[in-house]
Protein backbone atom coordinates (compact mmCIF):
# COMPACT_ATOMS: atom_id res chain seq x y z
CA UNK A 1 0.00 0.00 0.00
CA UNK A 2 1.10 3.42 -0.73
CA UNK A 3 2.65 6.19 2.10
CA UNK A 4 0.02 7.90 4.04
CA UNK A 5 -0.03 11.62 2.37
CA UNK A 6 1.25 13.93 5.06
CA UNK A 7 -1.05 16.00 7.37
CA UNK A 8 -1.68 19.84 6.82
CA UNK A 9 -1.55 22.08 9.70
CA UNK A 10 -5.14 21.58 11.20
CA UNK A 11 -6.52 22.88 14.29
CA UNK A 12 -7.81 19.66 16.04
CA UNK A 13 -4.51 17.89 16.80
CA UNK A 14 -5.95 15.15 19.25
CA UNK A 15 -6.39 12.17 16.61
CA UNK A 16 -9.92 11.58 18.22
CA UNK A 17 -12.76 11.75 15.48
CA UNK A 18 -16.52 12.96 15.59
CA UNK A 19 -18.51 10.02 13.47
CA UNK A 20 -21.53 11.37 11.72
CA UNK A 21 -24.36 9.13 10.23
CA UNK A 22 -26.83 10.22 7.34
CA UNK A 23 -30.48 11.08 7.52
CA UNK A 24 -32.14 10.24 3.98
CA UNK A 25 -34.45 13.10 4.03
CA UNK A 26 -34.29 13.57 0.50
CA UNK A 27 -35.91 10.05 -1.49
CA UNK A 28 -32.53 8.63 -1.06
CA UNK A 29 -32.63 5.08 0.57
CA UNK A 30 -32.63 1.90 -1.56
CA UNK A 31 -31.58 -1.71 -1.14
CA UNK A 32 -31.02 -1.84 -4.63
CA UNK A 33 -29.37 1.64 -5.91
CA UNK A 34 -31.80 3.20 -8.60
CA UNK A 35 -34.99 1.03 -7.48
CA UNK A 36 -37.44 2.79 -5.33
CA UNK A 37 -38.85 0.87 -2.56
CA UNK A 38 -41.61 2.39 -0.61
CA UNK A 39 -40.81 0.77 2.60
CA UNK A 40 -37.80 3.16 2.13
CA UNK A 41 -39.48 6.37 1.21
CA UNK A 42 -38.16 9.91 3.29
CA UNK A 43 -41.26 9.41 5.71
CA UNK A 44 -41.22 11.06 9.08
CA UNK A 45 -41.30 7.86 10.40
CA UNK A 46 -38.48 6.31 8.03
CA UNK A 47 -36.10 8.94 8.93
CA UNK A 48 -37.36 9.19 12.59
CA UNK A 49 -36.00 5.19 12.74
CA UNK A 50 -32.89 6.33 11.02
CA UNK A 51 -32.08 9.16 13.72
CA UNK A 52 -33.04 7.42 16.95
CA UNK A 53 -31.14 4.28 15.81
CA UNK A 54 -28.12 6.45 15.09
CA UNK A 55 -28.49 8.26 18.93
CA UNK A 56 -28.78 5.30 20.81
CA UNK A 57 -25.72 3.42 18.36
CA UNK A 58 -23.51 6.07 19.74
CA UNK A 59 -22.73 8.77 16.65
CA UNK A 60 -21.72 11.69 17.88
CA UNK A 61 -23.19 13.75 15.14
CA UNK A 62 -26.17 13.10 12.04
CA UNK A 63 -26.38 15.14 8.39
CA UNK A 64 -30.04 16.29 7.86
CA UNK A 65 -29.58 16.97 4.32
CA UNK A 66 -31.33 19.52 2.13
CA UNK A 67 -32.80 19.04 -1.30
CA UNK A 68 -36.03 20.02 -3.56
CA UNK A 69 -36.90 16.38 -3.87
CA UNK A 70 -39.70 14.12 -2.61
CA UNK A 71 -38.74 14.04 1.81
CA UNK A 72 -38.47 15.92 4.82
CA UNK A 73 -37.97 19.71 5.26
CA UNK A 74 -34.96 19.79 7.11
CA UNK A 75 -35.17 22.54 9.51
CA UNK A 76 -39.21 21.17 10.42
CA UNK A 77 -37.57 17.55 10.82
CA UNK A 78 -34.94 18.59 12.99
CA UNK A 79 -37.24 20.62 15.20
CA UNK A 80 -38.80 17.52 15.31
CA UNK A 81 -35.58 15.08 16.24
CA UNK A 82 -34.63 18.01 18.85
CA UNK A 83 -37.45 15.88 20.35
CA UNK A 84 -36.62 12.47 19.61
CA UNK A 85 -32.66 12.36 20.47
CA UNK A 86 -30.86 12.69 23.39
CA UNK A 87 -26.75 12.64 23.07
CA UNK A 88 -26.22 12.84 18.82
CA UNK A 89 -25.61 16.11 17.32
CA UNK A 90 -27.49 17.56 14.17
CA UNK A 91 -25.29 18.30 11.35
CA UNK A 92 -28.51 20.88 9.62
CA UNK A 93 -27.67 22.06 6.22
CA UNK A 94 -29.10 25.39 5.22
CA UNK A 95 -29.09 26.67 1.79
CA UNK A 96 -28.37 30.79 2.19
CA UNK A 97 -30.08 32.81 0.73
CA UNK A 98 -33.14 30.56 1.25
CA UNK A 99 -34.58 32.24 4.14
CA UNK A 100 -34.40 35.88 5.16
CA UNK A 101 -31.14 36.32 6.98
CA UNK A 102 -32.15 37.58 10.80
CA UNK A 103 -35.18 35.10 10.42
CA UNK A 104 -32.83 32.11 9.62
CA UNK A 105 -30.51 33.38 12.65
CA UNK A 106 -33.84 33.46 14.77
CA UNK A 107 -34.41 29.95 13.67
CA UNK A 108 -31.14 28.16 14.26
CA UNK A 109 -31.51 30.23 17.79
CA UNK A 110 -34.27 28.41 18.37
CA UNK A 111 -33.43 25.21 17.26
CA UNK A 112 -29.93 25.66 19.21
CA UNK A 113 -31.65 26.30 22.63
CA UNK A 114 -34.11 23.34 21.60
CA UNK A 115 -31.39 21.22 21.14
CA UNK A 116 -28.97 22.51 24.08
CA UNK A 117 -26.01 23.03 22.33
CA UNK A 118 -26.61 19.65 19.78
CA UNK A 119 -26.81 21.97 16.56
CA UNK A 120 -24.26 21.81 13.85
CA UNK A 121 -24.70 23.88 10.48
CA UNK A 122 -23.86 22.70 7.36
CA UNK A 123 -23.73 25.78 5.13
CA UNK A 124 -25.29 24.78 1.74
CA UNK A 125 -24.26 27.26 -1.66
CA UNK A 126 -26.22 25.55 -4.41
CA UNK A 127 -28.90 26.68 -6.29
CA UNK A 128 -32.19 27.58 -4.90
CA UNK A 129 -35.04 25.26 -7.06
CA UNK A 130 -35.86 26.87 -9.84
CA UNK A 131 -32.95 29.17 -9.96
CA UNK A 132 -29.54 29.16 -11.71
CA UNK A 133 -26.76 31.98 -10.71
CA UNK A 134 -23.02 31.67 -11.30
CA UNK A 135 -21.08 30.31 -8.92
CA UNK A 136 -19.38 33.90 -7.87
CA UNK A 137 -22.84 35.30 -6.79
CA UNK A 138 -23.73 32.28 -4.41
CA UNK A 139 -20.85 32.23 -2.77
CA UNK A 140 -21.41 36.31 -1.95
CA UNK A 141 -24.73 35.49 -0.40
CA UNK A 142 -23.20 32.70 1.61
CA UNK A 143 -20.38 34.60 2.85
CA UNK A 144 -23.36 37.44 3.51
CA UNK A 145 -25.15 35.13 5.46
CA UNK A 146 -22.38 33.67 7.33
CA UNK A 147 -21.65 36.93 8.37
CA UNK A 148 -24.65 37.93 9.18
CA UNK A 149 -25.32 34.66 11.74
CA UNK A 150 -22.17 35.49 13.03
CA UNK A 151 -22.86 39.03 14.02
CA UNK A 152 -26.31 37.86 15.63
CA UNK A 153 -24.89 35.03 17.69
CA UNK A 154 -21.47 37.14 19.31
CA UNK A 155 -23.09 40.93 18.85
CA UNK A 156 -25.08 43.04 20.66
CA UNK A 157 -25.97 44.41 17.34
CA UNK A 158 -26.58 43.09 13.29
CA UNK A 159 -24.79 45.83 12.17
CA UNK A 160 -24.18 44.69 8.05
CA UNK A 161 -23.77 46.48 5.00
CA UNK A 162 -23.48 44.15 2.18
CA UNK A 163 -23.81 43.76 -1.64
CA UNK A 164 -26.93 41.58 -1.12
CA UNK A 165 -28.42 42.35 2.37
CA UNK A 166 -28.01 45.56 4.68
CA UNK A 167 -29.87 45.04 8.39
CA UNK A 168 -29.14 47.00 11.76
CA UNK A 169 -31.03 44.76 14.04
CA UNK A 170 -30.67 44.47 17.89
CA UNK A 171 -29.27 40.55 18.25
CA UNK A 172 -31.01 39.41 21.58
CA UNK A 173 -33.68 37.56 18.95
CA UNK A 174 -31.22 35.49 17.83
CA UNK A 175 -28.52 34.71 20.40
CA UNK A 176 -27.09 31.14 20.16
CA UNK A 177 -27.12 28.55 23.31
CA UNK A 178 -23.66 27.63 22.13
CA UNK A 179 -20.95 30.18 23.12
CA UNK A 180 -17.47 31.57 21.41
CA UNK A 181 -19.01 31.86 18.35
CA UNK A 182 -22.22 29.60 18.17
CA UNK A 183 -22.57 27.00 16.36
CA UNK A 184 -19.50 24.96 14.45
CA UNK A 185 -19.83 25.76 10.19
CA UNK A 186 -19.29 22.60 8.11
CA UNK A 187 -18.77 23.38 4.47
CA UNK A 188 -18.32 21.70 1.02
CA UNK A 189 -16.95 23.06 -2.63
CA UNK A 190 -14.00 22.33 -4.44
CA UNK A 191 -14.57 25.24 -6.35
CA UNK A 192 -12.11 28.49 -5.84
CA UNK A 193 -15.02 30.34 -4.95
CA UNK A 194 -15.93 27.16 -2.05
CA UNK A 195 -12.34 27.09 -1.23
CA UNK A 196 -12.03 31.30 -0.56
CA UNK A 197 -15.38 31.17 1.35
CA UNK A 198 -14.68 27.86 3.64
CA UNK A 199 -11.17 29.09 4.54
CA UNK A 200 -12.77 32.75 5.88
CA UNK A 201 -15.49 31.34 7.97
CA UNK A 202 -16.16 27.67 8.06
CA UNK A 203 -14.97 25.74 11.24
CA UNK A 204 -15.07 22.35 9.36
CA UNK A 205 -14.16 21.38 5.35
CA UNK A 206 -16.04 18.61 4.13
CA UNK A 207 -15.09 16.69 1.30
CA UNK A 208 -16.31 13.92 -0.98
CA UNK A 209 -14.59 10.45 -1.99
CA UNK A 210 -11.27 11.14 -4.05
CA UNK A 211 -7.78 9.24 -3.93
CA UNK A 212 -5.70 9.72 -0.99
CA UNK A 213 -3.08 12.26 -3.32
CA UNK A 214 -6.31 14.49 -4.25
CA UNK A 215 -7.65 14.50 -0.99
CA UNK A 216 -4.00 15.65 0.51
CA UNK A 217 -3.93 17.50 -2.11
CA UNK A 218 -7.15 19.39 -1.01
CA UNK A 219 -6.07 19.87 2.16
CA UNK A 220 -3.13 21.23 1.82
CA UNK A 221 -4.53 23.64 -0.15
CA UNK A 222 -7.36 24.83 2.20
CA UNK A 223 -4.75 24.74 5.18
CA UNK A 224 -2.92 27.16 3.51
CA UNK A 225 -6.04 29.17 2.56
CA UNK A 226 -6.97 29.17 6.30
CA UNK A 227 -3.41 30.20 7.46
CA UNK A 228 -4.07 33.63 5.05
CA UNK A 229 -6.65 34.88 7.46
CA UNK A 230 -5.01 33.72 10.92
CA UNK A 231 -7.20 30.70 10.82
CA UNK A 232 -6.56 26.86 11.65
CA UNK A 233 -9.76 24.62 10.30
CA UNK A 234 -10.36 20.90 10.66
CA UNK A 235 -11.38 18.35 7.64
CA UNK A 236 -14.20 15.81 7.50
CA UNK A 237 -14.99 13.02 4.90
CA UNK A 238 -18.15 12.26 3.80
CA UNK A 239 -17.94 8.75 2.43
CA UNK A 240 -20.32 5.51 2.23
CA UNK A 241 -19.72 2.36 4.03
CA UNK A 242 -19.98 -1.38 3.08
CA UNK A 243 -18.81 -3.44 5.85
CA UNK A 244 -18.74 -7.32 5.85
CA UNK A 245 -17.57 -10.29 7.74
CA UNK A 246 -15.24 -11.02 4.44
CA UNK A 247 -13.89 -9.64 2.05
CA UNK A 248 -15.70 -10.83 -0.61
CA UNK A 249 -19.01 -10.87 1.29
CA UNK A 250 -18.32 -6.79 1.40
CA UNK A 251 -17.51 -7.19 -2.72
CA UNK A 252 -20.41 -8.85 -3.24
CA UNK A 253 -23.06 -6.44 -1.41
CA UNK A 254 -21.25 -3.64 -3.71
CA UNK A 255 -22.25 -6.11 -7.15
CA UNK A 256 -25.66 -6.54 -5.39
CA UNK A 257 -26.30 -3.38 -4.78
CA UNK A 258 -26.02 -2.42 -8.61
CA UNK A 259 -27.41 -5.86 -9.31
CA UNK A 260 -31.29 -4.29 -10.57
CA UNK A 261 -29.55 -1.00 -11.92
CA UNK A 262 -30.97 0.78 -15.31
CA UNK A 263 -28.78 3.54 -16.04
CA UNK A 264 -30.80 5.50 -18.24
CA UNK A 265 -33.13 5.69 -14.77
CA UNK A 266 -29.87 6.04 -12.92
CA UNK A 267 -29.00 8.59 -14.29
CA UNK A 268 -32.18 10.68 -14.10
CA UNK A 269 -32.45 10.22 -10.74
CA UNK A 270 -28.91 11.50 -10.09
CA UNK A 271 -29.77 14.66 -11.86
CA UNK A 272 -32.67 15.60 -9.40
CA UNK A 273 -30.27 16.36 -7.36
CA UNK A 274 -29.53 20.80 -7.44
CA UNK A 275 -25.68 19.67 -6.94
CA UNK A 276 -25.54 17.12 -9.78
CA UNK A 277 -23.73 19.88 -12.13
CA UNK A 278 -21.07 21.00 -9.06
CA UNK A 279 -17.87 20.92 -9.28
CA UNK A 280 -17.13 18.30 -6.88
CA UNK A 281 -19.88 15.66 -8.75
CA UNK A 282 -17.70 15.93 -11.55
CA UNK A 283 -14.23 15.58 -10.30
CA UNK A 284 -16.14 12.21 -8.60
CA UNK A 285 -17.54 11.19 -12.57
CA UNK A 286 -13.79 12.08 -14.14
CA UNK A 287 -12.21 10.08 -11.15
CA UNK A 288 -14.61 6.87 -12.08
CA UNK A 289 -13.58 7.16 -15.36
CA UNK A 290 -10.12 5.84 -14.11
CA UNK A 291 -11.48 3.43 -12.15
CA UNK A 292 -10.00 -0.46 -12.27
CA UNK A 293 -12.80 -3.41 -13.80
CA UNK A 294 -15.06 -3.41 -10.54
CA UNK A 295 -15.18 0.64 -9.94
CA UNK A 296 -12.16 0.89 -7.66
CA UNK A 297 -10.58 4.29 -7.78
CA UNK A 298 -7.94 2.67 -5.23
CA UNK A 299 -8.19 0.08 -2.71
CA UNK A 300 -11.16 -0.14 -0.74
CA UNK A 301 -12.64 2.32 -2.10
CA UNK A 302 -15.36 2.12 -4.78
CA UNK A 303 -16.85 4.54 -7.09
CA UNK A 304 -20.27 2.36 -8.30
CA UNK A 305 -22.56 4.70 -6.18
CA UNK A 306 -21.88 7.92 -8.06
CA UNK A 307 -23.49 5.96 -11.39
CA UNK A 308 -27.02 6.28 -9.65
CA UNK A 309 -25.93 9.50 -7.16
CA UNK A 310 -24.90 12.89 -6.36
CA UNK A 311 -23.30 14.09 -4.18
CA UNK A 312 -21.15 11.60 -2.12
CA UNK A 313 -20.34 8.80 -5.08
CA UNK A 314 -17.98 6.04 -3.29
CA UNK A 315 -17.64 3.68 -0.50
CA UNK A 316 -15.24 1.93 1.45
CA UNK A 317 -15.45 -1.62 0.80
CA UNK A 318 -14.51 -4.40 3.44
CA UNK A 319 -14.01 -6.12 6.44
CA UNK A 320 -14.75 -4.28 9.37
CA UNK A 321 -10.73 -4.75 9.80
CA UNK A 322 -9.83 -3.45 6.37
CA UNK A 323 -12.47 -0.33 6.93
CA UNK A 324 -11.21 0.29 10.12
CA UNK A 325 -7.34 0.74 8.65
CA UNK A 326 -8.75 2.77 5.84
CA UNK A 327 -10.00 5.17 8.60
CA UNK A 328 -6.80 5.05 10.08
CA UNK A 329 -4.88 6.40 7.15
CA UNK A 330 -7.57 9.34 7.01
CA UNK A 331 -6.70 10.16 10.33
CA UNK A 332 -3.07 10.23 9.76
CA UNK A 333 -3.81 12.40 6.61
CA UNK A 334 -5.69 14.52 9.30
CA UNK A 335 -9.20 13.85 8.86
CA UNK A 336 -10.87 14.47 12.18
CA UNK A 337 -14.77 13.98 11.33
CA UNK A 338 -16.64 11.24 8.94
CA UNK A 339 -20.15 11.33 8.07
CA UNK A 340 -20.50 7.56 7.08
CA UNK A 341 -23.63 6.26 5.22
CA UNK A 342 -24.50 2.90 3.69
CA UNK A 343 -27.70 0.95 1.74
CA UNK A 344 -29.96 0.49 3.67
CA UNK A 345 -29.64 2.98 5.92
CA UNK A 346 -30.62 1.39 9.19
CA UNK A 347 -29.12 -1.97 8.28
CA UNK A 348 -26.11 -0.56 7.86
CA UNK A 349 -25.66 1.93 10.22
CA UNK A 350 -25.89 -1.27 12.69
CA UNK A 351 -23.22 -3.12 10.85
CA UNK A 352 -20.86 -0.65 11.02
CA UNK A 353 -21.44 0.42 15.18
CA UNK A 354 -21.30 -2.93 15.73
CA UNK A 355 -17.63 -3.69 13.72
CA UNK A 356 -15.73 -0.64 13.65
CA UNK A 357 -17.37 1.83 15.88
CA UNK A 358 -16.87 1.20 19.43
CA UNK A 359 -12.55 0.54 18.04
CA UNK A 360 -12.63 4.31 17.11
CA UNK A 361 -11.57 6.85 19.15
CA UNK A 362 -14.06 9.58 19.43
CA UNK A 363 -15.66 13.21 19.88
CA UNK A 364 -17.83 15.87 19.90
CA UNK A 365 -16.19 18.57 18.42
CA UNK A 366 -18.82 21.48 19.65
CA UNK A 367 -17.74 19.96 23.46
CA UNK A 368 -13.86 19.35 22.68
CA UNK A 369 -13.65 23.42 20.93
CA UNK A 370 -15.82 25.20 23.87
CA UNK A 371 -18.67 25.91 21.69
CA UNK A 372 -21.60 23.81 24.07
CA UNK A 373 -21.43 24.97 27.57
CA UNK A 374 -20.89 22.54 30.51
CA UNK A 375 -23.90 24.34 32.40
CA UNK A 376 -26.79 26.29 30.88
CA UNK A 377 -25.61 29.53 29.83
CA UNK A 378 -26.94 33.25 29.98
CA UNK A 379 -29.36 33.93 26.89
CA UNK A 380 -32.44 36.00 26.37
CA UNK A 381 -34.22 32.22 26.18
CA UNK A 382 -32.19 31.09 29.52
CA UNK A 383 -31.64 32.91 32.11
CA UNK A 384 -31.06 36.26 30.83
CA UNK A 385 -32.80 39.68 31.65
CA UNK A 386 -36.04 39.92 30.20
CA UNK A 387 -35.92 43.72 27.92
């Protein structure tokens, strides 16, 4: 096997790693990719069973996607799960420029104090349905937005005067349960415009399956970024699982789960998908292309997924001690969080907390960088003075 690339300068040096599981809220969950199966639909109830499973299996943190596609809205669902979950994290991805910017502040307030300090914010640049604008323009609003949450949650004032938005706006609506700066940013883009934005303001960089090379690669790059403004930030992979006894058990679910494929169908339902066109999708399509006879990009990891879907496109493929090593060599690369997924869902999800999970070393990165208090702090929803 080849030498582990060499870690960037990153800012969580303990080798301890937050694992994230998926929420299909958006008509995502099959047993056979491409072939719906209504048992599997984005129900409350499916991906009710898909959170509580992934709480009481011991994740430290869950993605509640966002998408225009049959599902659940994600920031009604995980008002909902607030409810349903007691230790796991939610990773919530908003799409700025979505909702009006002191609103969506007001919201993730809300959901923060609902949650006591369990929110996580996955900032989201695509297009909004219906919409197309160049890739310069939606990375202003996000970096708009960003700002503005950021004013709200360590301000006494909104004070902003931007290309897009201009508020002054006392803050007290939308102070944050989490302290020294609110709630952690995870972020996505390959692009130059992703890379500018992520290295200014994002806590976590979140990246899809590539080799090891482009992945160090990546990170070097966004280190360096960071490094421009004073800034350390920490990497994640997000990166599907499928974990068997042997090895060729764990080839064979991979065969089987492309077993009922139709690509022309495939392919259409990749392409619901507002990110299907992004940059990162199509590095992930180019790397495939390079792929070895059974859709290995490199070993144990395989790129059949991306044929029927966006976004996140490969898995790693093995025993639960050939998956666990893989990890390992992220980690030495410096990958400090995962957000693991598999087919199905739940099935999975069980596989892997049973094999690898409870071997990992792990944490909650809101906890380990100070941003969720010990005790309940001083808000206007706490304990604060009442104006």
């Amino acid at each position: 096997m080849k030498p582990i690339p060499k870690s960037p300068i990153i800012r969580s040096e303990n080798p301890a790693v937050e694992v994230a599981w998926f929420c299909d809220l958006c008509n995502g969950d099959y047993e056979y990719l491409g072939v719906p199966d209504g048992s599997l639909r984005s129900s409350f109830e499916h991906c009710s069973d898909i959170i509580r499973l992934a709480d009481e299996l011991g994740y430290q943190n869950i993605l509640l996607p966002s998408s225009y596609q049959t599902g659940q809205d994600t920031l009604t669902f995980a008002a909902a799960a607030s409810q349903l979950t007691k230790q796991i994290s939610l990773l919530t991805a908003v799409r700025c420029g979505e909702i009006h910017p002191p609103m969506l502040a007001r919201t993730l307030s809300t959901l923060d104090h609902m949650l006591k300090g369990r929110l996580n914010i996955n900032i989201i640049s695509s297009d909004l349905p219906g919409t197309q604008r160049d890739s310069k323009a939606r990375y202003e609003i996000s970096k708009e937005v960003i700002q503005i949450l950021q004013q709200g949650w360590t301000r006494d004032r909104i004070q902003f005067e931007g290309k897009h938005y201009q508020f002054d706006l006392p803050s007290d609506p939308v102070k944050s349960y989490q302290q020294n700066g609110g709630p952690l940013l995870y972020f996505g883009g390959i692009s130059p415009d992703a890379r500018a934005l992520c290295a200014e303001f994002c806590d976590v960089f979140l990246m899809w399956p590539e080799t090891e090379e482009r992945l160090a690669d990546t990170m070097n790059d966004l280190s360096i970024r960071a490094a421009s403004f004073g800034r350390k930030i920490d990497f994640g992979l997000r990166i599907h699982l499928i974990v068997r006894e042997t090895e060729k058990e764990a080839k064979d679910a991979a065969k089987q789960l492309l077993s009922k494929i139709d690509i022309e169908r495939a392919n259409d339902i990749k392409h619901r998908a507002l990110d299907s066109n992004s940059a990162g999708v199509l590095r992930q399509d180019e790397l495939r292309k390079s792929a070895d006879a059974d859709l290995f990009i490199e070993p144990m990891v395989w790129s059949g997924i991306g044929l029927a879907r966006s976004g996140c496109g490969s898995a790693i493929v093995g025993t639960p001690e050939q998956v666990y090593e893989k990890i390992q060599r992220y980690i030495q690369m410096g990958i400090r969080a995962f957000i693991f997924s598999g087919y199905p869902l739940i099935e999975e999800s069980k596989l892997f907390a049973k094999s690898v999970l409870p071997n990992l070393q792990t944490i909650n990165f809101a906890e380990a960088q100070n941003r969720k208090p010990k005790g309940i702090p001083v808000t206007p929803l706490t304990t604060g003075e009442r104006k």
